[in-house]
N, C-alpha and C. Protein backbone atom coordinates (compact mmCIF):
# COMPACT_ATOMS: atom_id res chain seq x y z
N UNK A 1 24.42 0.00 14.50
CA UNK A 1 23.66 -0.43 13.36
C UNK A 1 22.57 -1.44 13.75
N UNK A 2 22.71 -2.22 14.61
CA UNK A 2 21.82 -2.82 15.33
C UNK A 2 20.61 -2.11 16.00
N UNK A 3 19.24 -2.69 15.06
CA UNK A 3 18.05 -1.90 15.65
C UNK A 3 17.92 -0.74 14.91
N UNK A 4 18.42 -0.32 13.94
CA UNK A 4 18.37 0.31 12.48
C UNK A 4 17.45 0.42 11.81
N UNK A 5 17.65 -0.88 11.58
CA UNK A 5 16.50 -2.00 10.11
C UNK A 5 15.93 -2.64 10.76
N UNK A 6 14.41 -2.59 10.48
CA UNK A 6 14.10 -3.90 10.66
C UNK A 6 13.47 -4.05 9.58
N UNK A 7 13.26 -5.66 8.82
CA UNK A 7 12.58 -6.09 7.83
C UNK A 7 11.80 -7.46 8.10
N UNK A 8 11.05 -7.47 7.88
CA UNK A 8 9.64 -9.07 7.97
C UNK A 8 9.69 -8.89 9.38
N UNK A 9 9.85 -7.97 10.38
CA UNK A 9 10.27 -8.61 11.83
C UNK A 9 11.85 -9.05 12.09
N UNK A 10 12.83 -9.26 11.52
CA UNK A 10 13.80 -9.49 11.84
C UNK A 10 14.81 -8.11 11.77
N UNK A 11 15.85 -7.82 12.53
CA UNK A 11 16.84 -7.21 12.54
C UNK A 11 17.71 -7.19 11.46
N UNK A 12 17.42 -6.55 10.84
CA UNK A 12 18.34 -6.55 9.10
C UNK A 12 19.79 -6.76 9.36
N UNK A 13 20.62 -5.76 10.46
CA UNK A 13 22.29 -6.18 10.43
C UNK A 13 22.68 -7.25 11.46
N UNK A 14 21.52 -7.65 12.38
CA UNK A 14 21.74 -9.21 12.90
C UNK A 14 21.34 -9.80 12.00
N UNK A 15 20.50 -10.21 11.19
CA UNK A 15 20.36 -11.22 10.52
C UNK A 15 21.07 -11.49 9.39
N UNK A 16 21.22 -10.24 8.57
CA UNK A 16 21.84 -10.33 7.42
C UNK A 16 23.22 -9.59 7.18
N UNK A 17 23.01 -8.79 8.06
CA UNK A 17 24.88 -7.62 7.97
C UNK A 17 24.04 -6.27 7.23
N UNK A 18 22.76 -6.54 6.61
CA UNK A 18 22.28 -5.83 6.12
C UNK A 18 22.25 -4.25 6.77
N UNK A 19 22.33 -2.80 6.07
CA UNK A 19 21.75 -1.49 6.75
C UNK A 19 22.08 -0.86 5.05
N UNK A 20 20.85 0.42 5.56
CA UNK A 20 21.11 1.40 4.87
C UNK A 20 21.74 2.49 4.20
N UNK A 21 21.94 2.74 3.01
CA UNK A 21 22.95 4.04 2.63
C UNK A 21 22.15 5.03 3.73
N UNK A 22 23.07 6.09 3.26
CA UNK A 22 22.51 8.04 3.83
C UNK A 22 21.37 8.10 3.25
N UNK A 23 21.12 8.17 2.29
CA UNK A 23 19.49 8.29 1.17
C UNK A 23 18.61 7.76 1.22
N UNK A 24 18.83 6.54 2.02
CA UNK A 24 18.04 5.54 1.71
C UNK A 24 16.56 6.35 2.75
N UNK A 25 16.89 6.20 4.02
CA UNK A 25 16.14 7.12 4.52
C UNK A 25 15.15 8.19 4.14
N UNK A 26 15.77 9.12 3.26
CA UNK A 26 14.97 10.13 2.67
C UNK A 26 14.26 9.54 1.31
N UNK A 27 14.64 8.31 0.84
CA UNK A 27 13.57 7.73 0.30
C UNK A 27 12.66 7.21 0.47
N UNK A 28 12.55 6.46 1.57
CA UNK A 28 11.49 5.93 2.69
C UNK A 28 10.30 6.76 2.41
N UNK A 29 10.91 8.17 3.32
CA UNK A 29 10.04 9.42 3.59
C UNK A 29 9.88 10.21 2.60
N UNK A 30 10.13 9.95 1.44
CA UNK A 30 9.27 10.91 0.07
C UNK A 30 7.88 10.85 0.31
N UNK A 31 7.25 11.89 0.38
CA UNK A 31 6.04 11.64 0.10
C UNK A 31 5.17 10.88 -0.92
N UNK A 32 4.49 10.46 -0.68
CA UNK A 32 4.00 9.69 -1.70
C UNK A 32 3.08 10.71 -2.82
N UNK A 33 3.11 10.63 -4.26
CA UNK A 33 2.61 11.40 -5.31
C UNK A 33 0.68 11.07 -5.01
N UNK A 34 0.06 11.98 -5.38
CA UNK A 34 -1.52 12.52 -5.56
C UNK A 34 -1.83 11.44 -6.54
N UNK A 35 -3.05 10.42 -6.63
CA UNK A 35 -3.89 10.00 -7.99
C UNK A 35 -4.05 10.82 -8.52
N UNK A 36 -4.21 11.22 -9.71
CA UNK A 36 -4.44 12.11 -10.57
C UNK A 36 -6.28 12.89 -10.38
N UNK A 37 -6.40 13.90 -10.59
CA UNK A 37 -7.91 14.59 -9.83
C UNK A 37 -8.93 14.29 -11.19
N UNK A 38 -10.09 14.21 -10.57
CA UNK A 38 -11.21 13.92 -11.55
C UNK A 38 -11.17 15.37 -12.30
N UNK A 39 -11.24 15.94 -13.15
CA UNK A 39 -11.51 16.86 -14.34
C UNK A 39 -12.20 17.35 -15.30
N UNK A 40 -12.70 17.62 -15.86
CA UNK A 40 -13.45 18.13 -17.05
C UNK A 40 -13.34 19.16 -18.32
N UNK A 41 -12.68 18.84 -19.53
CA UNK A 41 -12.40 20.35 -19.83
C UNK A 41 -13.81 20.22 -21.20
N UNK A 42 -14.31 21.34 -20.09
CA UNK A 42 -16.10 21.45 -21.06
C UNK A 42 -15.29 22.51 -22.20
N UNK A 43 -16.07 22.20 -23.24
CA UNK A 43 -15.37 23.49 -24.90
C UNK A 43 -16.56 24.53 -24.47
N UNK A 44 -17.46 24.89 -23.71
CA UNK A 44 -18.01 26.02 -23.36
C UNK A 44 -17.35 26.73 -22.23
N UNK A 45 -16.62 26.33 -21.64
CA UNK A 45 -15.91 26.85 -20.36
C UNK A 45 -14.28 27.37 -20.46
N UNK A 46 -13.87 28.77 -20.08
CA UNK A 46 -13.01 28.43 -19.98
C UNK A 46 -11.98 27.66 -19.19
N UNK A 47 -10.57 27.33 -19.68
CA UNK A 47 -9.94 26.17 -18.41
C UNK A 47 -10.75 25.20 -18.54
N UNK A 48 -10.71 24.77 -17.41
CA UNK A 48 -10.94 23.31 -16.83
C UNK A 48 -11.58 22.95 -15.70
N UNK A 49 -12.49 22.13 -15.24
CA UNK A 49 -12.76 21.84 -13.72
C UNK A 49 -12.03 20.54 -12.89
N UNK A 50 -11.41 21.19 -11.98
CA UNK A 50 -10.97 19.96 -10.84
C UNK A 50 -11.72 19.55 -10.09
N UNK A 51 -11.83 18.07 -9.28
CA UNK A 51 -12.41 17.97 -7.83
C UNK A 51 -11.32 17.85 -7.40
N UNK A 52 -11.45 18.29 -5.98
CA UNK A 52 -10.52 17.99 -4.90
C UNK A 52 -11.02 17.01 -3.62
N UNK A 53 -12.33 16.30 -4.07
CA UNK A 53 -13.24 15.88 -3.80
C UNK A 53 -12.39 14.24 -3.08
N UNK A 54 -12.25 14.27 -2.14
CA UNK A 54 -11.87 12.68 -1.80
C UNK A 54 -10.69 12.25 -2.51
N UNK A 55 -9.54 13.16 -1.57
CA UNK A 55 -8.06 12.98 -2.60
C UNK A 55 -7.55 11.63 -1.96
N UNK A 56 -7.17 11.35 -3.07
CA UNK A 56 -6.02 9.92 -2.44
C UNK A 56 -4.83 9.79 -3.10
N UNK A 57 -3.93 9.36 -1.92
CA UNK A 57 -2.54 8.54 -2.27
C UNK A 57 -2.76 7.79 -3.72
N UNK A 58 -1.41 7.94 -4.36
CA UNK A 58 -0.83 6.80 -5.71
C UNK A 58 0.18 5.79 -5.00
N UNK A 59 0.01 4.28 -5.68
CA UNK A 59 1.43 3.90 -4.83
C UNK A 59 2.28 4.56 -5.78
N UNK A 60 3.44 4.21 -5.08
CA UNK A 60 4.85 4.20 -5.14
C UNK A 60 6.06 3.56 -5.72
N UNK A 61 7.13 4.19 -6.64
CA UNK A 61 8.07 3.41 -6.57
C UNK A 61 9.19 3.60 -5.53
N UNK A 62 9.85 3.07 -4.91
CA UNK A 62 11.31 3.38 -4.29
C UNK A 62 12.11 2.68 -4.91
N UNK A 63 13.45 3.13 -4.58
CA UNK A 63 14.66 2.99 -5.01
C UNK A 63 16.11 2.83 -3.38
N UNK A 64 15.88 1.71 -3.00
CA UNK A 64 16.88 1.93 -1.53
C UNK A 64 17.86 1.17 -1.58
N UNK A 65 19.14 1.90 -1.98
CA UNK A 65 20.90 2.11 -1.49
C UNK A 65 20.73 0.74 -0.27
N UNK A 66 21.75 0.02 -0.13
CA UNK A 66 21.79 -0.57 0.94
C UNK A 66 23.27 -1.64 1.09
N UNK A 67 23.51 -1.73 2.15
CA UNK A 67 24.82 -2.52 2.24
C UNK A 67 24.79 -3.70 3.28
N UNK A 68 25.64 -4.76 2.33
CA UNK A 68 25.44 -6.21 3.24
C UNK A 68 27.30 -5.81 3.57
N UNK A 69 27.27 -6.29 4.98
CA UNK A 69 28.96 -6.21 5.81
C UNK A 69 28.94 -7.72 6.12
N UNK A 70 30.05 -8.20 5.76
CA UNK A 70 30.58 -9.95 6.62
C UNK A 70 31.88 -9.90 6.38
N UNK A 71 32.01 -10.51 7.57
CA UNK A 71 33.62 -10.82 8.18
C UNK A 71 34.45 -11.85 7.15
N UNK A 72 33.55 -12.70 6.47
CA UNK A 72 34.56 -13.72 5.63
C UNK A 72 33.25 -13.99 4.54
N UNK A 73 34.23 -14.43 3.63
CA UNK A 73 33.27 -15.08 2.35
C UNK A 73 32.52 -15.74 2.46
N UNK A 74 32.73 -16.80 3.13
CA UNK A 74 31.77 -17.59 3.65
C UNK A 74 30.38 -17.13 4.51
N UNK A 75 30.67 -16.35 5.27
CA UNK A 75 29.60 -15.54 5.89
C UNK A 75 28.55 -14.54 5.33
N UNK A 76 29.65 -13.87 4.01
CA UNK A 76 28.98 -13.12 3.31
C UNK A 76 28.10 -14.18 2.05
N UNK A 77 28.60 -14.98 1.31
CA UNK A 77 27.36 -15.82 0.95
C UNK A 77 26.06 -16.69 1.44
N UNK A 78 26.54 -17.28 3.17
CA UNK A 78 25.47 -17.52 3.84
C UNK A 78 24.56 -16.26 3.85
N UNK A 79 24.96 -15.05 4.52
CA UNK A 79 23.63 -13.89 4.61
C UNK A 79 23.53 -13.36 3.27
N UNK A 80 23.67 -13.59 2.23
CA UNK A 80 23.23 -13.11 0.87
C UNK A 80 21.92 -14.18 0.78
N UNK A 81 22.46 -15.47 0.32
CA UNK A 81 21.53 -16.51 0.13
C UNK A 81 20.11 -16.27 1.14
N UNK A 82 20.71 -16.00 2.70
CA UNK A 82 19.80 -15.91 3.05
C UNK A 82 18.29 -14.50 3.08
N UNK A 83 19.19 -13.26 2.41
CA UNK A 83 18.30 -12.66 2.31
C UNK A 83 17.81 -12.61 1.16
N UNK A 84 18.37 -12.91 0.22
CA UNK A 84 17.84 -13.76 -0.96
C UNK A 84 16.87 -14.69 -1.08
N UNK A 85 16.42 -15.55 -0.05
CA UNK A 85 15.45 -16.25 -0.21
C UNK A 85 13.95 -15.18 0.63
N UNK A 86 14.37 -14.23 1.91
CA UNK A 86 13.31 -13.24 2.17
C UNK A 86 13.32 -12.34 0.94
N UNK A 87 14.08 -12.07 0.14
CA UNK A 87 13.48 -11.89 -0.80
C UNK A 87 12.43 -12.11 -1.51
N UNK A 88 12.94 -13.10 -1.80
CA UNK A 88 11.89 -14.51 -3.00
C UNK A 88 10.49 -14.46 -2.58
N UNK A 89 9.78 -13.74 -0.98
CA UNK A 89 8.76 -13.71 -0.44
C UNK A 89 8.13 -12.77 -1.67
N UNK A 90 8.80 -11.39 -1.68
CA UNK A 90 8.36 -10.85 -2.62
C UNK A 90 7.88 -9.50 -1.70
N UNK A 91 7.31 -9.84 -0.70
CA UNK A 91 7.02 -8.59 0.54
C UNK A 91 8.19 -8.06 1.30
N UNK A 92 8.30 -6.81 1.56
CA UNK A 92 9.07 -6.14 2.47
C UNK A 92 8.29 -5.90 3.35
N UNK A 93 8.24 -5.43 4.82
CA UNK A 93 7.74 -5.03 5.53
C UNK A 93 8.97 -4.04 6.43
N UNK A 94 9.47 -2.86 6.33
CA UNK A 94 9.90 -1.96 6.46
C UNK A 94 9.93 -1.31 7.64
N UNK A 95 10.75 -1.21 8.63
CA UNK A 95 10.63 -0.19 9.93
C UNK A 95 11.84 0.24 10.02
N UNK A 96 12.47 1.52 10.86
CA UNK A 96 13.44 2.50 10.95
C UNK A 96 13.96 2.55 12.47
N UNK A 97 14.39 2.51 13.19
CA UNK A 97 14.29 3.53 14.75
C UNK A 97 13.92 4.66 14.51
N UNK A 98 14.13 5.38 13.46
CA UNK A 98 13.51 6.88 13.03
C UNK A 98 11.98 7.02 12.84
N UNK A 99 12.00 6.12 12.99
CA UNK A 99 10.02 6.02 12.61
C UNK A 99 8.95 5.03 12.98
N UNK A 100 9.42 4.78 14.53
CA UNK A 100 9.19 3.49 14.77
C UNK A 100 7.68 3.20 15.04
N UNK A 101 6.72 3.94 14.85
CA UNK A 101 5.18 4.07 14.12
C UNK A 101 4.93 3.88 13.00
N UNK A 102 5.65 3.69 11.90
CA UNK A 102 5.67 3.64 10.50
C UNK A 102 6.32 2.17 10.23
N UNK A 103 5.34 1.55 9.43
CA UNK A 103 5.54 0.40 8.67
C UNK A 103 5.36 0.06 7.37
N UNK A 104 6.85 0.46 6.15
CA UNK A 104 6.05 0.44 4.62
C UNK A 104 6.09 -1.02 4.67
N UNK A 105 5.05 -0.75 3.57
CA UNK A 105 4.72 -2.26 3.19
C UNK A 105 5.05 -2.22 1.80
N UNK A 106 6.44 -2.91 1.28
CA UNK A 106 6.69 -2.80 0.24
C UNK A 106 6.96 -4.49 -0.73
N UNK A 107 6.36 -3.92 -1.58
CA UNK A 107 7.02 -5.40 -2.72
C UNK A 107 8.03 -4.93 -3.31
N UNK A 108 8.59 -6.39 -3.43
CA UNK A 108 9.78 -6.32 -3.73
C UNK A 108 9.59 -6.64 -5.76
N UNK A 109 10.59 -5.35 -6.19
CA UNK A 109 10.66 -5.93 -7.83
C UNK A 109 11.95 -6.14 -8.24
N UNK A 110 12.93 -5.78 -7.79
CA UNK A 110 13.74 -6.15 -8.56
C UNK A 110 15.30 -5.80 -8.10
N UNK A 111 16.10 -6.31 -7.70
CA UNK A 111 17.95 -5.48 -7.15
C UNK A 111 18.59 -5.05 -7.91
N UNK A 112 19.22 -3.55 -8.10
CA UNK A 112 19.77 -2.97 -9.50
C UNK A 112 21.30 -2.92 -8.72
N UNK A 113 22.11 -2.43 -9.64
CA UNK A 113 23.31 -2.52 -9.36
C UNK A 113 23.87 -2.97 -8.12
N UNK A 114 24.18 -4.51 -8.15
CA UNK A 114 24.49 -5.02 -7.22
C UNK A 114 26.52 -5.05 -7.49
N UNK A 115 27.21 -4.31 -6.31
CA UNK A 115 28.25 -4.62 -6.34
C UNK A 115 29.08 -5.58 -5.58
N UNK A 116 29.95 -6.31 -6.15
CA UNK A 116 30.22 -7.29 -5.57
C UNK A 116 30.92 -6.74 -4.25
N UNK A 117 31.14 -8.60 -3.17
CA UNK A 117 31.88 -8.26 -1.84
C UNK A 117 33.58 -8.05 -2.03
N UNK A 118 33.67 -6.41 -1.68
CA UNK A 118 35.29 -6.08 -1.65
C UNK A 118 35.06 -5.67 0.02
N UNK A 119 36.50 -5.92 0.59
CA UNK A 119 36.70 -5.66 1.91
C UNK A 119 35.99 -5.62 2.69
N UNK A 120 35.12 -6.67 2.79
CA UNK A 120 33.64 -6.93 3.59
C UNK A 120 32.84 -6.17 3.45
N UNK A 121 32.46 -5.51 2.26
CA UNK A 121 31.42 -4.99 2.07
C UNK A 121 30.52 -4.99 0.78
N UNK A 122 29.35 -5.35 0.60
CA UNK A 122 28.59 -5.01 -0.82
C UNK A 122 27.63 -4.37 -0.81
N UNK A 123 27.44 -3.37 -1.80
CA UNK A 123 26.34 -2.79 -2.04
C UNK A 123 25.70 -3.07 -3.53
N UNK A 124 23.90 -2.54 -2.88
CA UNK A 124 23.00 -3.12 -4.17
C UNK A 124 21.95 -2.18 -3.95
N UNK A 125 21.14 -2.11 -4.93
CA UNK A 125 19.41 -1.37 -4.30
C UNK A 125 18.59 -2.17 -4.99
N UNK A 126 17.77 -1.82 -4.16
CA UNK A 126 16.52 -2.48 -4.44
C UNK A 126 15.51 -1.73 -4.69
N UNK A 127 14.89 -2.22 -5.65
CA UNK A 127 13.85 -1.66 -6.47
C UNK A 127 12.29 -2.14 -5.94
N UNK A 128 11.35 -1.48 -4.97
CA UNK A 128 10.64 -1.39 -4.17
C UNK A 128 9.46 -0.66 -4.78
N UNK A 129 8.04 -1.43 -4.35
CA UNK A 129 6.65 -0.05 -4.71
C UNK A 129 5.91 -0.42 -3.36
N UNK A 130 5.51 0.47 -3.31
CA UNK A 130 4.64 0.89 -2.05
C UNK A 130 2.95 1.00 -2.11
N UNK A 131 2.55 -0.75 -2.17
CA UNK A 131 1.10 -0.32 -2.93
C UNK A 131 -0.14 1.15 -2.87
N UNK A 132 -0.51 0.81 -1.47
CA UNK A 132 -0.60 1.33 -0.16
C UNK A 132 -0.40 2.57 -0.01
N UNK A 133 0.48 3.76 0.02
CA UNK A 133 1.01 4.57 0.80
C UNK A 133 0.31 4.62 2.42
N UNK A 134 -0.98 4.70 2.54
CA UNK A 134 -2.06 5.10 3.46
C UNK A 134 -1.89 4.08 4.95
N UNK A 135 -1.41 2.80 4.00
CA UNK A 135 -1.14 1.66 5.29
C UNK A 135 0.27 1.75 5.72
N UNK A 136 0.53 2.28 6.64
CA UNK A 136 1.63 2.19 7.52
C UNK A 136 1.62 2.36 8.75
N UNK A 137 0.32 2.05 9.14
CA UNK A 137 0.30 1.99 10.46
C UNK A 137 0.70 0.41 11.12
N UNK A 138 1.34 0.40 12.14
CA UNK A 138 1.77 -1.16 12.75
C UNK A 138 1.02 -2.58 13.65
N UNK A 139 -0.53 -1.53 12.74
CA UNK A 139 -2.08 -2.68 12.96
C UNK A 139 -1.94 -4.12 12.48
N UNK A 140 -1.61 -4.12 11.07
CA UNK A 140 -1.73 -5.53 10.44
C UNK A 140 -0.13 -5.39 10.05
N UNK A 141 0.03 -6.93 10.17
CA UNK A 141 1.33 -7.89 9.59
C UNK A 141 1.88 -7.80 8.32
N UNK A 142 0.83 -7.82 7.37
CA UNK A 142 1.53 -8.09 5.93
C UNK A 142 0.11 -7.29 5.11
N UNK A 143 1.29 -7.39 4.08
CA UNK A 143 -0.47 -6.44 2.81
C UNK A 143 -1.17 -7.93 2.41
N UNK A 144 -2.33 -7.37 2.27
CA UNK A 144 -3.28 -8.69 2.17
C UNK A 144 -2.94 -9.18 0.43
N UNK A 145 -3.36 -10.74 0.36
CA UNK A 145 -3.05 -11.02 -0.87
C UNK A 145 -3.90 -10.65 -1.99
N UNK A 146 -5.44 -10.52 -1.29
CA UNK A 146 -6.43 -9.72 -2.62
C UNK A 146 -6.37 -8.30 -2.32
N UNK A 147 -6.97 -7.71 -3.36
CA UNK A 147 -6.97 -6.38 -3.82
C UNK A 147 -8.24 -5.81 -3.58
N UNK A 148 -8.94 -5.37 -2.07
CA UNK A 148 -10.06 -5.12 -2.44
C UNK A 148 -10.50 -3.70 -2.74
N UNK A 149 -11.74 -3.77 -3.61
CA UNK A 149 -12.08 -2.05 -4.11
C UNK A 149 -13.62 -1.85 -3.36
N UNK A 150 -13.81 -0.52 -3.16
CA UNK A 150 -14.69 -0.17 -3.18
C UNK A 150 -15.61 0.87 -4.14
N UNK A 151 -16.41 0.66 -4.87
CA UNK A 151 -16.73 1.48 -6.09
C UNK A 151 -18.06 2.48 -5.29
N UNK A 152 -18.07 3.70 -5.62
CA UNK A 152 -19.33 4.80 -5.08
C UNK A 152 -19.76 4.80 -6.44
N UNK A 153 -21.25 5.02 -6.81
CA UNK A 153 -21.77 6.00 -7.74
C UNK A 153 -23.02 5.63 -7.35
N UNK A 154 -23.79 6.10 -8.09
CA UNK A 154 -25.07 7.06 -7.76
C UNK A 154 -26.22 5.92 -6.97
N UNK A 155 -25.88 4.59 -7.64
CA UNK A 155 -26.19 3.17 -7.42
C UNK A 155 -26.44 2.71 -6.18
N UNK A 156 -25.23 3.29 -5.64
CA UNK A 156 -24.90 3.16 -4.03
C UNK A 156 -23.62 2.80 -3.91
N UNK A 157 -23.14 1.85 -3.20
CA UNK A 157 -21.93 1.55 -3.56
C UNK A 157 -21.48 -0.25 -3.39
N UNK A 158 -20.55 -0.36 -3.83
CA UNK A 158 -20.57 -1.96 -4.81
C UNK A 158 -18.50 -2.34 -4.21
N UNK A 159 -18.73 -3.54 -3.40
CA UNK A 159 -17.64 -3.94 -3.08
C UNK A 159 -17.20 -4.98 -3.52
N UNK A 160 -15.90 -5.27 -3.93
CA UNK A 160 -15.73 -6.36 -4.56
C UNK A 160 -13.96 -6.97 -4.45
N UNK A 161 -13.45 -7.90 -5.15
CA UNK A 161 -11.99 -8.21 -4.62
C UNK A 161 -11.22 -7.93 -6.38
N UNK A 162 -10.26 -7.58 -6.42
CA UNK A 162 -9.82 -7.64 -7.59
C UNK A 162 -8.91 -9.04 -7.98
């Protein structure tokens, strides 16, 4: 299980006891859904017109299964607290051994059914979006804190930060 996970840079089941369900994986790797296509439905035409013109990625929600393991209570509330506070960052930064070119960059929204620690073990998921899909390459560190856009039209084109 070691070298599994990694999250912010750290080793998820050294640091925290932390690893993945079976699923969790194939949630990772869902493809990410299409923006919706520019369109037109003219009342002289029949149907409709699509572009397929400069398709892009939508982010993402995920949903990832995951289990914290500790040897004693005590251990298991130290690595809760503590991934509880990498939590609180609010960023995930995501790597696999299965994919060790791939880096999601995920925020963090929210932990759903968290079950408590029985026989050294708890499970919880976490409720994850993937602004991004497109950035996962292991160039930059973290998703940047502004939002920048780039707008085209006929004008030329117009850059700006959201």
């Amino acid at each position: 299980m070691t070298g599994d996970l990694t999250i912010n840079g750290y080793d998820a089941y050294t640091r925290w006891g932390i690893s993945l369900s079976d699923g969790a994986i194939s949630a990772l790797m869902t493809p990410a859904p299409m923006k919706e296509r520019l369109s037109n439905d003219v009342r002289v035409e029949h149907g409709s017109r699509s572009s397929n013109r400069l398709p892009k990625l939508a982010s993402r929600d995920v949903t990832l299964e995951m289990h914290l393991t500790a040897g004693s209570m005590s251990e298991f509330f130290t690595r809760y607290e503590s991934f509880c506070t990498e939590l609180a960052t609010g960023q995930l930064n995501i790597r696999t051994k299965y994919q060790p070119a791939v880096t999601y960059r995920m925020l963090y929204v929210s932990c759903n059914q968290f079950t408590a620690f029985v026989n050294g073990l708890a499970k919880f998921s976490l409720k994850l979006t993937e602004p991004n899909p497109a950035n996962r390459n292991n160039d930059s560190t973290y998703i940047n804190d502004e939002v920048s856009v780039a707008v085209t039209g006929e004008a030329g084109e117009r850059e700006g930060n959201l």
